[in-house]
Protein backbone atom coordinates (compact mmCIF):
# COMPACT_ATOMS: atom_id res chain seq x y z
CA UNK A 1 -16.98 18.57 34.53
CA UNK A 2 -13.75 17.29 34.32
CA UNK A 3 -12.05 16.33 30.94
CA UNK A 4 -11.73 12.68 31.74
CA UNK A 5 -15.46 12.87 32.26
CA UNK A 6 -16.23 14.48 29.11
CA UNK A 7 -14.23 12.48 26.85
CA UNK A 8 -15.81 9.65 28.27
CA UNK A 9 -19.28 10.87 27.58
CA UNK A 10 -17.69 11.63 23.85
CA UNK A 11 -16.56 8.05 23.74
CA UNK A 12 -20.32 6.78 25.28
CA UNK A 13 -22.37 9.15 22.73
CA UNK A 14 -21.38 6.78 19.43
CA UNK A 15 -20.75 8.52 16.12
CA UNK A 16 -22.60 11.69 16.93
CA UNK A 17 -19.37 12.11 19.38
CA UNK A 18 -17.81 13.73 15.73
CA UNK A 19 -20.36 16.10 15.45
CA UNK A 20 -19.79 17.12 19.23
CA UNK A 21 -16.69 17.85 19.40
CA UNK A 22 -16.91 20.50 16.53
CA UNK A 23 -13.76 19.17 14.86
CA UNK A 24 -15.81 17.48 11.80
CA UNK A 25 -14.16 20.09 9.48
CA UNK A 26 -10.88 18.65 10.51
CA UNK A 27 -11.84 15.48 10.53
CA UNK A 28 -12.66 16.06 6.62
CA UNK A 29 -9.31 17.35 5.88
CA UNK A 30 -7.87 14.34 7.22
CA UNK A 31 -10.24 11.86 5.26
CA UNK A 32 -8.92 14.21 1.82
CA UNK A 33 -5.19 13.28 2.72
CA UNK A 34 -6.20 9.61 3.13
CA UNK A 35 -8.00 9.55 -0.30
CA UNK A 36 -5.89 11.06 -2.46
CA UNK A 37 -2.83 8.40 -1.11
CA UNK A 38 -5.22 5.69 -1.13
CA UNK A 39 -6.75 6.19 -4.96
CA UNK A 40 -3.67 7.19 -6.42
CA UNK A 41 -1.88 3.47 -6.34
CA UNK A 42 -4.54 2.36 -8.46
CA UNK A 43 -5.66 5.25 -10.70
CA UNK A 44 -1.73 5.30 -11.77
CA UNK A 45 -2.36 1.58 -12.39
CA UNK A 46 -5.56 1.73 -14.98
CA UNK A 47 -3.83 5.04 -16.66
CA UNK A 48 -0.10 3.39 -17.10
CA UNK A 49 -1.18 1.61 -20.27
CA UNK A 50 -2.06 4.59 -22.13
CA UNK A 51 0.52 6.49 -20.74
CA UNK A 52 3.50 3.75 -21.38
CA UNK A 53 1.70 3.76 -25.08
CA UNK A 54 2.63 7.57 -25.28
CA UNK A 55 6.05 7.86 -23.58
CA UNK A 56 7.61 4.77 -23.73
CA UNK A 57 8.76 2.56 -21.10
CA UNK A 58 7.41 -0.41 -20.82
CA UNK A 59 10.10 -2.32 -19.00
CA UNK A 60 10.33 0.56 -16.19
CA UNK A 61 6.54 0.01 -15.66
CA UNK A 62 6.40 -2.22 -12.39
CA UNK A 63 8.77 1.04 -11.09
CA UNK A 64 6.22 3.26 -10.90
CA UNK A 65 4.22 1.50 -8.16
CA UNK A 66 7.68 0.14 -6.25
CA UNK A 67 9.43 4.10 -6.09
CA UNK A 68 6.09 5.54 -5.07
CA UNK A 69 5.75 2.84 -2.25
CA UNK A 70 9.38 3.42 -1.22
CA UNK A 71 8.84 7.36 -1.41
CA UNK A 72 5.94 6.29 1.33
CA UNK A 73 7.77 3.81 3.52
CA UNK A 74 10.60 6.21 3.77
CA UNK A 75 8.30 9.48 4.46
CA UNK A 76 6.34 7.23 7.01
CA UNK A 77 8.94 7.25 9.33
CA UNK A 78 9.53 11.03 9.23
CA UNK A 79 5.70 11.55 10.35
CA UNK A 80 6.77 11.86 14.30
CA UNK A 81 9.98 13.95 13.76
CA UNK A 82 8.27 16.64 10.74
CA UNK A 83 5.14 16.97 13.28
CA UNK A 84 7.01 17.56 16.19
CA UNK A 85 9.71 19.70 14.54
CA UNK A 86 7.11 22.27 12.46
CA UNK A 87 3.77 21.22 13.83
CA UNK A 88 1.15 19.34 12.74
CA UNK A 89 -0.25 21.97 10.68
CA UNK A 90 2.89 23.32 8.92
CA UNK A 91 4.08 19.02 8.22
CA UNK A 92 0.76 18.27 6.39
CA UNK A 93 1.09 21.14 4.38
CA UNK A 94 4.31 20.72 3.47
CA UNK A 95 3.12 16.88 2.65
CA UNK A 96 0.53 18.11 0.75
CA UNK A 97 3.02 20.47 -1.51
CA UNK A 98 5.04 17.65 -2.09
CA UNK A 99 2.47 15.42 -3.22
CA UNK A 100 0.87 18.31 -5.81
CA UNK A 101 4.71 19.17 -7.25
CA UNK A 102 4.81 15.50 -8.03
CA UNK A 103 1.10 14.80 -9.37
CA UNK A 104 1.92 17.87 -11.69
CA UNK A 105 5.15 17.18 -13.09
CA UNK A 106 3.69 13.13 -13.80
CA UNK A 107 1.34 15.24 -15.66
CA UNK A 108 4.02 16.76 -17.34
CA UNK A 109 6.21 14.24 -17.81
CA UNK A 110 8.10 13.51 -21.54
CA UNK A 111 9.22 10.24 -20.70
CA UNK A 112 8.83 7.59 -18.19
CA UNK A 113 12.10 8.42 -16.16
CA UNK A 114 10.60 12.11 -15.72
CA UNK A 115 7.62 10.19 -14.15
CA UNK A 116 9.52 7.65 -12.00
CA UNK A 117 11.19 10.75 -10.84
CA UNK A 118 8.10 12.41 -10.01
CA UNK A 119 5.90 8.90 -8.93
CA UNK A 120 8.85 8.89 -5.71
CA UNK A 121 7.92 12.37 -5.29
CA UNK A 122 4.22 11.61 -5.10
CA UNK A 123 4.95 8.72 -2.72
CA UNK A 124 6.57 11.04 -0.22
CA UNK A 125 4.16 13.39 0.20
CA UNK A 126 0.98 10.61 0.13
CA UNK A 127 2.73 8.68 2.59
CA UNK A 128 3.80 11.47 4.71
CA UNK A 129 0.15 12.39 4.36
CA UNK A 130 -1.69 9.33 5.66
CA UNK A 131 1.12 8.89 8.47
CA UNK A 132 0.50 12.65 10.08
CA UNK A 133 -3.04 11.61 10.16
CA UNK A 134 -2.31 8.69 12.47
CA UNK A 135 -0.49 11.84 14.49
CA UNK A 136 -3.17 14.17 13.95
CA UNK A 137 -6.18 11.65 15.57
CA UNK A 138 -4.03 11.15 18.41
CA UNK A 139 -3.48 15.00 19.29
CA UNK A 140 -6.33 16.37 18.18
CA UNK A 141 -9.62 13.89 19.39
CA UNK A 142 -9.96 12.36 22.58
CA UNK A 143 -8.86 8.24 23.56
CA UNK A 144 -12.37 6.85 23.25
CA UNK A 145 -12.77 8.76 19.55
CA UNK A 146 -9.99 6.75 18.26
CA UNK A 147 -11.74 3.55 17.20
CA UNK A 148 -14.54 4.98 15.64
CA UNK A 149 -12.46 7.36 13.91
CA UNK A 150 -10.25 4.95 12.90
CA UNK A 151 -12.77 2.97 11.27
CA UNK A 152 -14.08 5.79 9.57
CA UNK A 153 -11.12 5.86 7.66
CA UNK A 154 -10.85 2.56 6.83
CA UNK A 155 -14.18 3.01 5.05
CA UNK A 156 -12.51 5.78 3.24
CA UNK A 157 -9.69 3.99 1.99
CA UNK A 158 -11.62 0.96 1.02
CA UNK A 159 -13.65 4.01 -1.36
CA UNK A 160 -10.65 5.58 -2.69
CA UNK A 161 -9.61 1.73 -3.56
CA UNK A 162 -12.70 1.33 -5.55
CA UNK A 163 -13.03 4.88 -7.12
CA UNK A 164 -8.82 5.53 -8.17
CA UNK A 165 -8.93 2.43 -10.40
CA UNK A 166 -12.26 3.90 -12.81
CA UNK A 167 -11.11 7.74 -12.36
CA UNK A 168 -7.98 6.77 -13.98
CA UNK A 169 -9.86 3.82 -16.53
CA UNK A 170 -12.04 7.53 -17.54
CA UNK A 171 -9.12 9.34 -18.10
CA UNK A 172 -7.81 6.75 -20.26
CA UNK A 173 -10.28 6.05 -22.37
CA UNK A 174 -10.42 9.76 -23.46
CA UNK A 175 -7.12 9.76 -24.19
CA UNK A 176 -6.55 12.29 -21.43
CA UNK A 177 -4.38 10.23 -18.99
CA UNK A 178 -2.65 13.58 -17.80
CA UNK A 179 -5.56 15.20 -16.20
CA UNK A 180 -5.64 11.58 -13.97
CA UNK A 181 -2.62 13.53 -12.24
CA UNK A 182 -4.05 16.97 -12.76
CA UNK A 183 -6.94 15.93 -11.11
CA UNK A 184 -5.05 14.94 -8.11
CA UNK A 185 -2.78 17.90 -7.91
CA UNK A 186 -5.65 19.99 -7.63
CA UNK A 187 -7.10 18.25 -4.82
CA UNK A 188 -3.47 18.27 -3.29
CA UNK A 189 -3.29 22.12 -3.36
CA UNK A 190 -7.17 22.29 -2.12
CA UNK A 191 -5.50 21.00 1.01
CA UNK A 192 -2.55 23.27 1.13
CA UNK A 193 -5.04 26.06 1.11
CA UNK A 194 -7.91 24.81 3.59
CA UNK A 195 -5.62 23.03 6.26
CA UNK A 196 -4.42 26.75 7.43
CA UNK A 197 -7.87 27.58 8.02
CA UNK A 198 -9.69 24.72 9.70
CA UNK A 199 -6.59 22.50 11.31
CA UNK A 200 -6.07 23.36 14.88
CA UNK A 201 -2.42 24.61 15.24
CA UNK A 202 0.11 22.51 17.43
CA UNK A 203 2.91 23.34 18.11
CA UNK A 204 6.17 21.16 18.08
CA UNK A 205 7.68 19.62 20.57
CA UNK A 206 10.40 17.50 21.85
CA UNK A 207 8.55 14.24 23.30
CA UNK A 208 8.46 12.12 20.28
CA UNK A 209 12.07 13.69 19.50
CA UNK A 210 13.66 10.90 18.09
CA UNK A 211 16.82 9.97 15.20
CA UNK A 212 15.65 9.40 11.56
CA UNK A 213 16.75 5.81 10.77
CA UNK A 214 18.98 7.01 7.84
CA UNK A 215 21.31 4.05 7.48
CA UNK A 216 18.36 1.53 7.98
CA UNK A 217 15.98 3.13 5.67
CA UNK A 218 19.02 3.44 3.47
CA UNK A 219 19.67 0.04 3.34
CA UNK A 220 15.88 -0.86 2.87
CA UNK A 221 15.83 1.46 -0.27
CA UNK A 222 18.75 0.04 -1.91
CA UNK A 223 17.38 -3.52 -0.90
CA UNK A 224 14.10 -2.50 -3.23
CA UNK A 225 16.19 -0.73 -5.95
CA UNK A 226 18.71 -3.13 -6.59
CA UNK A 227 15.42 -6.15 -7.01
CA UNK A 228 13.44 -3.35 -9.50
CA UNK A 229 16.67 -2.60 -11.25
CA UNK A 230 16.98 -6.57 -11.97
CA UNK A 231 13.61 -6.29 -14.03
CA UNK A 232 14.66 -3.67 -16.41
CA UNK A 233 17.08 -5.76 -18.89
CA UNK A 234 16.64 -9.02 -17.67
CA UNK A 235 20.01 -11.28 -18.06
CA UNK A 236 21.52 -13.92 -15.67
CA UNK A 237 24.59 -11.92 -15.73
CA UNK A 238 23.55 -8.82 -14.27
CA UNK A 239 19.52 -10.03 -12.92
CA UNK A 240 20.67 -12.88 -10.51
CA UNK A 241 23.54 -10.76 -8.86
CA UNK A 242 20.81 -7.67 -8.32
CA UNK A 243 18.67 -9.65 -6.79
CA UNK A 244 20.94 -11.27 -4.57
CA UNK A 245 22.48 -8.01 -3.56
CA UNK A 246 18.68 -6.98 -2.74
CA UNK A 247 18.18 -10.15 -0.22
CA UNK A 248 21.47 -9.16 0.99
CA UNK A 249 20.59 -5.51 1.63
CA UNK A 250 17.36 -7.11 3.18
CA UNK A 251 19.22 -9.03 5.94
CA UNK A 252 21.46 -6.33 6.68
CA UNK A 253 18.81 -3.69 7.27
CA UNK A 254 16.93 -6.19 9.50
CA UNK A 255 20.10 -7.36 11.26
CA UNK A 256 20.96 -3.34 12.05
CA UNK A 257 17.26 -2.85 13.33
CA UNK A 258 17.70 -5.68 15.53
CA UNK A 259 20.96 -4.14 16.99
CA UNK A 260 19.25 -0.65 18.02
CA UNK A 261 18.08 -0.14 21.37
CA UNK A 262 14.99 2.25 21.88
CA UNK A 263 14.02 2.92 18.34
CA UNK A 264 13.50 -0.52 16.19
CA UNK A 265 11.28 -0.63 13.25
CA UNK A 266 10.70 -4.02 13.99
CA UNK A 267 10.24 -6.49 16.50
CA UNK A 268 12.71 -8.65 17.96
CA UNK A 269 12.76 -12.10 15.58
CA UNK A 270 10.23 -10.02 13.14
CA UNK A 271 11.07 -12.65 10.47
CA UNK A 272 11.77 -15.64 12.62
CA UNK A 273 9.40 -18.90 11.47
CA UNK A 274 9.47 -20.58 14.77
CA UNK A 275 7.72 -17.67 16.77
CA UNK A 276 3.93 -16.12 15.94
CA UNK A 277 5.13 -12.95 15.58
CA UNK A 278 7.75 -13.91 12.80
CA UNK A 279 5.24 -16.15 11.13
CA UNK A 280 2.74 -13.72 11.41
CA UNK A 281 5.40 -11.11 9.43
CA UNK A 282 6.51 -13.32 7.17
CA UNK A 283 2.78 -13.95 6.34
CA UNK A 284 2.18 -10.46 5.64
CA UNK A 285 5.10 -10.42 3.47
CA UNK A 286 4.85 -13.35 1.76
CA UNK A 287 0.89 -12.91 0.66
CA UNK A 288 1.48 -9.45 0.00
CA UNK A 289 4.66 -9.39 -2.58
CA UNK A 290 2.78 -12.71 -4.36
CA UNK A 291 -0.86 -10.73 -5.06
CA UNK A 292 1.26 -7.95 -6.50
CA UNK A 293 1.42 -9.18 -10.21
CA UNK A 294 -2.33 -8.40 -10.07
CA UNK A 295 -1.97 -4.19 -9.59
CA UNK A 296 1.13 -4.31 -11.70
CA UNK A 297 0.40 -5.62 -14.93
CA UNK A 298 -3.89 -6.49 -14.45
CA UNK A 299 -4.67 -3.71 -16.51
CA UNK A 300 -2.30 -3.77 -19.19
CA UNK A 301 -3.17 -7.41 -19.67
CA UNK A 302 -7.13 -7.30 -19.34
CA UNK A 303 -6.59 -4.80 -22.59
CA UNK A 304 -4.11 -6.12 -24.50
CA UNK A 305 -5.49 -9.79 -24.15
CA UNK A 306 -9.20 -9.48 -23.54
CA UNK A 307 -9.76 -6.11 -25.19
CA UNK A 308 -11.51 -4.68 -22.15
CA UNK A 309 -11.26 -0.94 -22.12
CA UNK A 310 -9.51 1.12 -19.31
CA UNK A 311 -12.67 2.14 -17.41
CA UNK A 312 -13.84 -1.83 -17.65
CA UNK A 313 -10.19 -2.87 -16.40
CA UNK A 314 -10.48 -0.07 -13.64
CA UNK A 315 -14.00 -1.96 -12.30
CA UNK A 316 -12.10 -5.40 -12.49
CA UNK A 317 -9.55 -3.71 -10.39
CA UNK A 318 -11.46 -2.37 -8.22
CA UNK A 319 -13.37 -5.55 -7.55
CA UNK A 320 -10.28 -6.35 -5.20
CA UNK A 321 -11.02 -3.46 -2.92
CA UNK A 322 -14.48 -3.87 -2.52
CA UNK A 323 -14.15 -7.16 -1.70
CA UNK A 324 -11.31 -6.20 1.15
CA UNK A 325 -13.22 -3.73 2.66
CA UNK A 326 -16.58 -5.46 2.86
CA UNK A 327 -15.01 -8.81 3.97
CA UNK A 328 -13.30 -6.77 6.65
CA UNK A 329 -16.40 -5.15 8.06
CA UNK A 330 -18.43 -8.62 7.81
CA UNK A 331 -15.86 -10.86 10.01
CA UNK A 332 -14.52 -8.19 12.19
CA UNK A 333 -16.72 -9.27 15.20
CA UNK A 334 -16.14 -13.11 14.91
CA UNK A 335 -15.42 -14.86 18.11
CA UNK A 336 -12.14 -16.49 18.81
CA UNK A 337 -12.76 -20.00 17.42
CA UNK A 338 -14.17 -18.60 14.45
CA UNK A 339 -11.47 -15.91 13.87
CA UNK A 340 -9.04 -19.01 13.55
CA UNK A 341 -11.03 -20.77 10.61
CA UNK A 342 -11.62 -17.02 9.01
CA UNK A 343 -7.72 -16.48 9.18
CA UNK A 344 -7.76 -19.84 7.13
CA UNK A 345 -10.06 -19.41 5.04
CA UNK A 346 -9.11 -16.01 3.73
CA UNK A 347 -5.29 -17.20 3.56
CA UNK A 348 -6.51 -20.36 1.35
CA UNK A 349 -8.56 -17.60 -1.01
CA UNK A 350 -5.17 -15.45 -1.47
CA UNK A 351 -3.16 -19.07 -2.65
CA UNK A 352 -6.37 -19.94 -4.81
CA UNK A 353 -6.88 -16.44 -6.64
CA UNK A 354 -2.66 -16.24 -7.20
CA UNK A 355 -2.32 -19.89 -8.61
CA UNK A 356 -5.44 -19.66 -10.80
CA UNK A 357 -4.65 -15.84 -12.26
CA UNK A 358 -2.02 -17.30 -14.38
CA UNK A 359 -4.11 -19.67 -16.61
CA UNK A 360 -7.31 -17.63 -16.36
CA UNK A 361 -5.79 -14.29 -17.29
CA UNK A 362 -4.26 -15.49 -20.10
CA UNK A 363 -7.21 -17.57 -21.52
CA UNK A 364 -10.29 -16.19 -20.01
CA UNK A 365 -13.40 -15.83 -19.15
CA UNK A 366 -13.81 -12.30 -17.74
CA UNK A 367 -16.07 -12.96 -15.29
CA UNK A 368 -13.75 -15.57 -13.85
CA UNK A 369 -11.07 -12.95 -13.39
CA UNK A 370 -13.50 -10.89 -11.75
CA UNK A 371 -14.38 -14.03 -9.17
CA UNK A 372 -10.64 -14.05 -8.20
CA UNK A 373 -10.30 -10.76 -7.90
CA UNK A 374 -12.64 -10.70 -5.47
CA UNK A 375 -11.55 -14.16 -4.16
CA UNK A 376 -8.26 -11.58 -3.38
CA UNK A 377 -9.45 -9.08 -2.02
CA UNK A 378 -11.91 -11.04 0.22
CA UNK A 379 -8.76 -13.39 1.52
CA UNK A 380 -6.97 -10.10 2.87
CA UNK A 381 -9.85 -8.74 4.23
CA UNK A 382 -11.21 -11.75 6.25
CA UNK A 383 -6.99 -12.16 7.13
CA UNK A 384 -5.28 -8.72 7.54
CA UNK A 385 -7.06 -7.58 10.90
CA UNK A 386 -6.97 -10.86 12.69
CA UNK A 387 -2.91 -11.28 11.53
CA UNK A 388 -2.25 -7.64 13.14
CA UNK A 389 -4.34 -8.37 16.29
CA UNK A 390 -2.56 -11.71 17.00
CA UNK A 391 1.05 -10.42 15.92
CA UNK A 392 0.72 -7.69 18.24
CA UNK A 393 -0.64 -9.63 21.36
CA UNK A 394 2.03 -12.32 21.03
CA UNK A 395 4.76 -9.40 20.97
CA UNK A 396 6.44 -8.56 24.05
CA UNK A 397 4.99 -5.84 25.88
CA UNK A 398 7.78 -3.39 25.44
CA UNK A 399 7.35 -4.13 21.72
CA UNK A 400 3.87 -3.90 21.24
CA UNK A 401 4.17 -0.43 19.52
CA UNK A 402 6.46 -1.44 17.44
CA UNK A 403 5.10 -4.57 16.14
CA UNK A 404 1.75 -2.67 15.26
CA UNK A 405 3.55 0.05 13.35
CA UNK A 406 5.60 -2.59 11.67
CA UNK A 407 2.87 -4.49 9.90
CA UNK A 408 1.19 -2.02 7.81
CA UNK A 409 5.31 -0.79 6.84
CA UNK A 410 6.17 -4.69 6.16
CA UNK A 411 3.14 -4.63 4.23
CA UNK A 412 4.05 -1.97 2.04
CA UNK A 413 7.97 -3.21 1.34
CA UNK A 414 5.96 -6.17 0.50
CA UNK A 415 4.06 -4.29 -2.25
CA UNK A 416 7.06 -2.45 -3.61
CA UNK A 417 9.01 -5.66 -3.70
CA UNK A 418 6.08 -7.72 -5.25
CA UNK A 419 5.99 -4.59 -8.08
CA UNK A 420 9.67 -5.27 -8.93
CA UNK A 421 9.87 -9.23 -9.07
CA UNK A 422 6.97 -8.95 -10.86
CA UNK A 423 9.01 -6.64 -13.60
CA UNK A 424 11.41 -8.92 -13.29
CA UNK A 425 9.42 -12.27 -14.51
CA UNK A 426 7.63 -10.05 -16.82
CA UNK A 427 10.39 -8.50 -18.72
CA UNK A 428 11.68 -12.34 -18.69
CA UNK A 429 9.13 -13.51 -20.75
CA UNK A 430 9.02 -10.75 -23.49
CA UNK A 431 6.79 -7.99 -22.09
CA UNK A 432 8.92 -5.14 -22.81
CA UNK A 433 9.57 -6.43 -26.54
CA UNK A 434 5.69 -5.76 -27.52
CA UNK A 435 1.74 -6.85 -27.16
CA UNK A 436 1.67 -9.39 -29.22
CA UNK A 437 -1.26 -11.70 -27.84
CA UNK A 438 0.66 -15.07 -27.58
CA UNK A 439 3.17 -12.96 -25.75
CA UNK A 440 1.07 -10.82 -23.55
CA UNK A 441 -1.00 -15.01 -22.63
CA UNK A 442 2.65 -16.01 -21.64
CA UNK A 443 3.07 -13.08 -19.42
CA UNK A 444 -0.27 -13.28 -18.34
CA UNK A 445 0.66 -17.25 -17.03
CA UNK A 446 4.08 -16.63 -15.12
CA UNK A 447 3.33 -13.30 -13.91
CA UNK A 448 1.25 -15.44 -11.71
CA UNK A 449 2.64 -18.79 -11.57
CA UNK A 450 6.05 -18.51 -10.61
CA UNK A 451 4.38 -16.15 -7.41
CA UNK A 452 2.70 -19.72 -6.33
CA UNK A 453 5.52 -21.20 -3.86
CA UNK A 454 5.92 -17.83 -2.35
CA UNK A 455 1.84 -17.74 -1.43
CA UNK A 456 2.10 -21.04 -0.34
CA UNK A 457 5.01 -20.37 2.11
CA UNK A 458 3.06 -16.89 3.11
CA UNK A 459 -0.12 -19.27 3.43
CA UNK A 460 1.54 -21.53 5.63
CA UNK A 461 2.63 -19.45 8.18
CA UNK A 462 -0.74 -17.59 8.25
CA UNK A 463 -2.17 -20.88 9.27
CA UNK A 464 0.65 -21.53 12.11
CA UNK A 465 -0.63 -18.23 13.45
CA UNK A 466 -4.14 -18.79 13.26
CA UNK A 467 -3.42 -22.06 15.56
């Protein structure tokens, strides 16, 4: 039998292909590198109250999800070269190091610039992590595997969604929010020690060979930095020039990408209104730096205004996930017409649950917070595959590959960037100054509100593509 043949009867045979192939152990150790990148964004987010309450820092708090997101855009990109320069086997472990040295010195940490330090850290190695799986599922199972593989671990970060946010809420609540990164550095070193023995070696090789966008991702770091560093001590003076500097950086980086031949990050016109696929970016963009308030500063105000405890706050959280992932799964097999009123819908969910957050959060009841946190969720999981599946068939051919790749990295500056303007607006209105409740109910209303234009805008051109 030849092995066109039998990958096709692995591809025919449904999800018992898996368990055919005899690589399920691997598969496992892949799923393990997905969770623990996946759960940590939120865990950190449910434990940062108590731990800001300990070591200080409240103004440096929307940092701690923006420098672990930029630790994974930037480690992203250096999936291809690490794999192909020290094999597969030999890159995840090192990814896996990195990500435990980080998790443990959070644990550590004395103060919050120790763990901003260290949160980077973890955001290298989780993002280097979940990239060299991408790698991994194309060397390692055959073509017709790849869907059903892929959708495995879709599932699996839609679980690590819902479980981070309550392992770090239990943590809390015992007054044990170190051993939320104990916890994870364990499970990080579990990998350095069973990859060795159950990952099939490769070796590395020259055909993805390509140069590490230094002066790109340079420019896309500083871009992010110079917005978060606006948040900290929020002035006119010194805010407004930072985050002007930031757009600037922005352009530039985009404008440099656009110049490179063979290697672009982006598509051509990535950000350009007039065409689907820069509507279709800007979308992604847009939507996804406005829901951002909600993962920054959710948990600290469901306690400090509601009195919900951190495990309570974590299920609120979590809420959001769920309702991404299950969403996802129900529309996924809609028909053309009806992918174009789902895109819509779940794009006029995303405006609703970001313009009502503000007033709601800050006055209540719980259970209509939860409703638009799954409102959320559900609005990026009825939009997100549709807005990657039309972005990439209205890119050129010759820029198909990159406009896939670029949507899940857009979608992650988005989330970084959405982290610091969020600092920004809540440092503005008193957040770092203390919890007082009429405070934390004014934070609570423009952490939200003054994220409505940009949802609209994002909502708008989610529509144009959906036509």
């Amino acid at each position: 039998m030849t092995d066109a043949s039998h990958e096709a009867q692995l591809g025919n045979a449904g999800w018992t292909a898996i368990l055919k192939t005899g690589q399920l152990g691997q598969f496992a150790l892949l799923c393990l590198g997905i969770w623990l990148h996946a759960a940590d964004t939120l865990l950190v987010a449910t434990a940062m109250p108590a731990a800001v309450a300990e070591i200080g820092g409240e103004r440096l708090v929307s940092w701690t999800l923006s420098l672990y997101l930029l630790g994974s855009i930037i480690s992203a990109a250096a999936a291809a070269l690490a794999a192909s320069a020290v094999g597969l086997r030999r890159a995840f472990v090192i990814a896996a190091i990195i990500y435990a040295v980080g998790c443990a010195i959070s644990a550590l940490a004395p103060n919050m610039l120790t763990m901003l330090f260290c949160r980077f850290g973890q955001g290298v190695g989780g993002g280097l992590l979940v990239a060299l799986t991408y790698v991994a599922i194309q060397r390692l199972f055959p073509k017709e595997m790849w869907p059903r593989l892929i959708a495995l671990m879709s599932a699996i970060w839609g679980a690590s969604a819902f479980c981070g946010p309550m392992i770090g809420g239990f943590f809390a609540d015992l007054g044990l929010w170190r051993w939320g990164f104990w916890t994870f550095a364990i499970q990080a070193i579990l990998l350095v020690v069973l990859v060795p023995m159950f990952l099939r070696p490769t070796k590395g090789s020259s055909e993805t060979a390509q140069r590490f966008p230094v002066a790109r991702l340079t420019l896309l770091s500083l871009a992010v930095l110079a917005v978060a560093a606006a948040g900290i001590y929020v002035t006119p003076e010194v805010s407004l020039p930072l985050v002007a500097a930031g757009a600037l950086l922005f352009y530039l980086f985009l404008k440099r990408d656009s110049s490179c031949a063979g290697d672009k990050m982006f598509p051509t016109r990535a950000f350009d209104i007039r065409t689907p696929v820069g509507s279709g970016f800007i979308a992604n963009l847009a939507l996804g730096t406005a829901a951002m308030s909600f993962t920054v500063y959710g948990p600290f105000l469901l306690q400090s205004i509601h009195g919900l405890s951190a495990l309570e706050a974590g299920y609120v959280m979590a809420a959001e996930a769920v309702a991404w992932s299950t969403t996802a799964i129900v529309f996924a097999g809609v028909k053309e017409a009806g992918e174009r009123v789902v895109m819509k819908a779940g794009a006029l969910l995303i405006l609703l649950a970001v313009t009502l957050l503000g007033p709601i959060m800050a006055e209540g009841p719980i259970w209509a917070i939860v409703l638009l946190s799954i409102a959320q969720g559900a609005g990026f999981g009825m939009l997100w595959g549709f807005l990657i599946r039309r972005v990439v068939a209205a890119a050129p051919d010759v820029e198909r590959d990159s406009a896939s790749a670029a949507m899940p990295t857009t979608q992650q500056i988005a989330f970084a960037l959405g982290a610091a303007l969020a600092g920004i607006v809540a440092n503005m209105v008193g957040f770092a100054e203390g919890g007082a409740l009429e405070t934390m109910q004014m934070v609570a209303q423009w952490v939200f509100i003054s994220f409505v234009p940009l949802a609209a805008f994002g909502a708008a051109a989610a529509w144009k593509v959906a036509r």
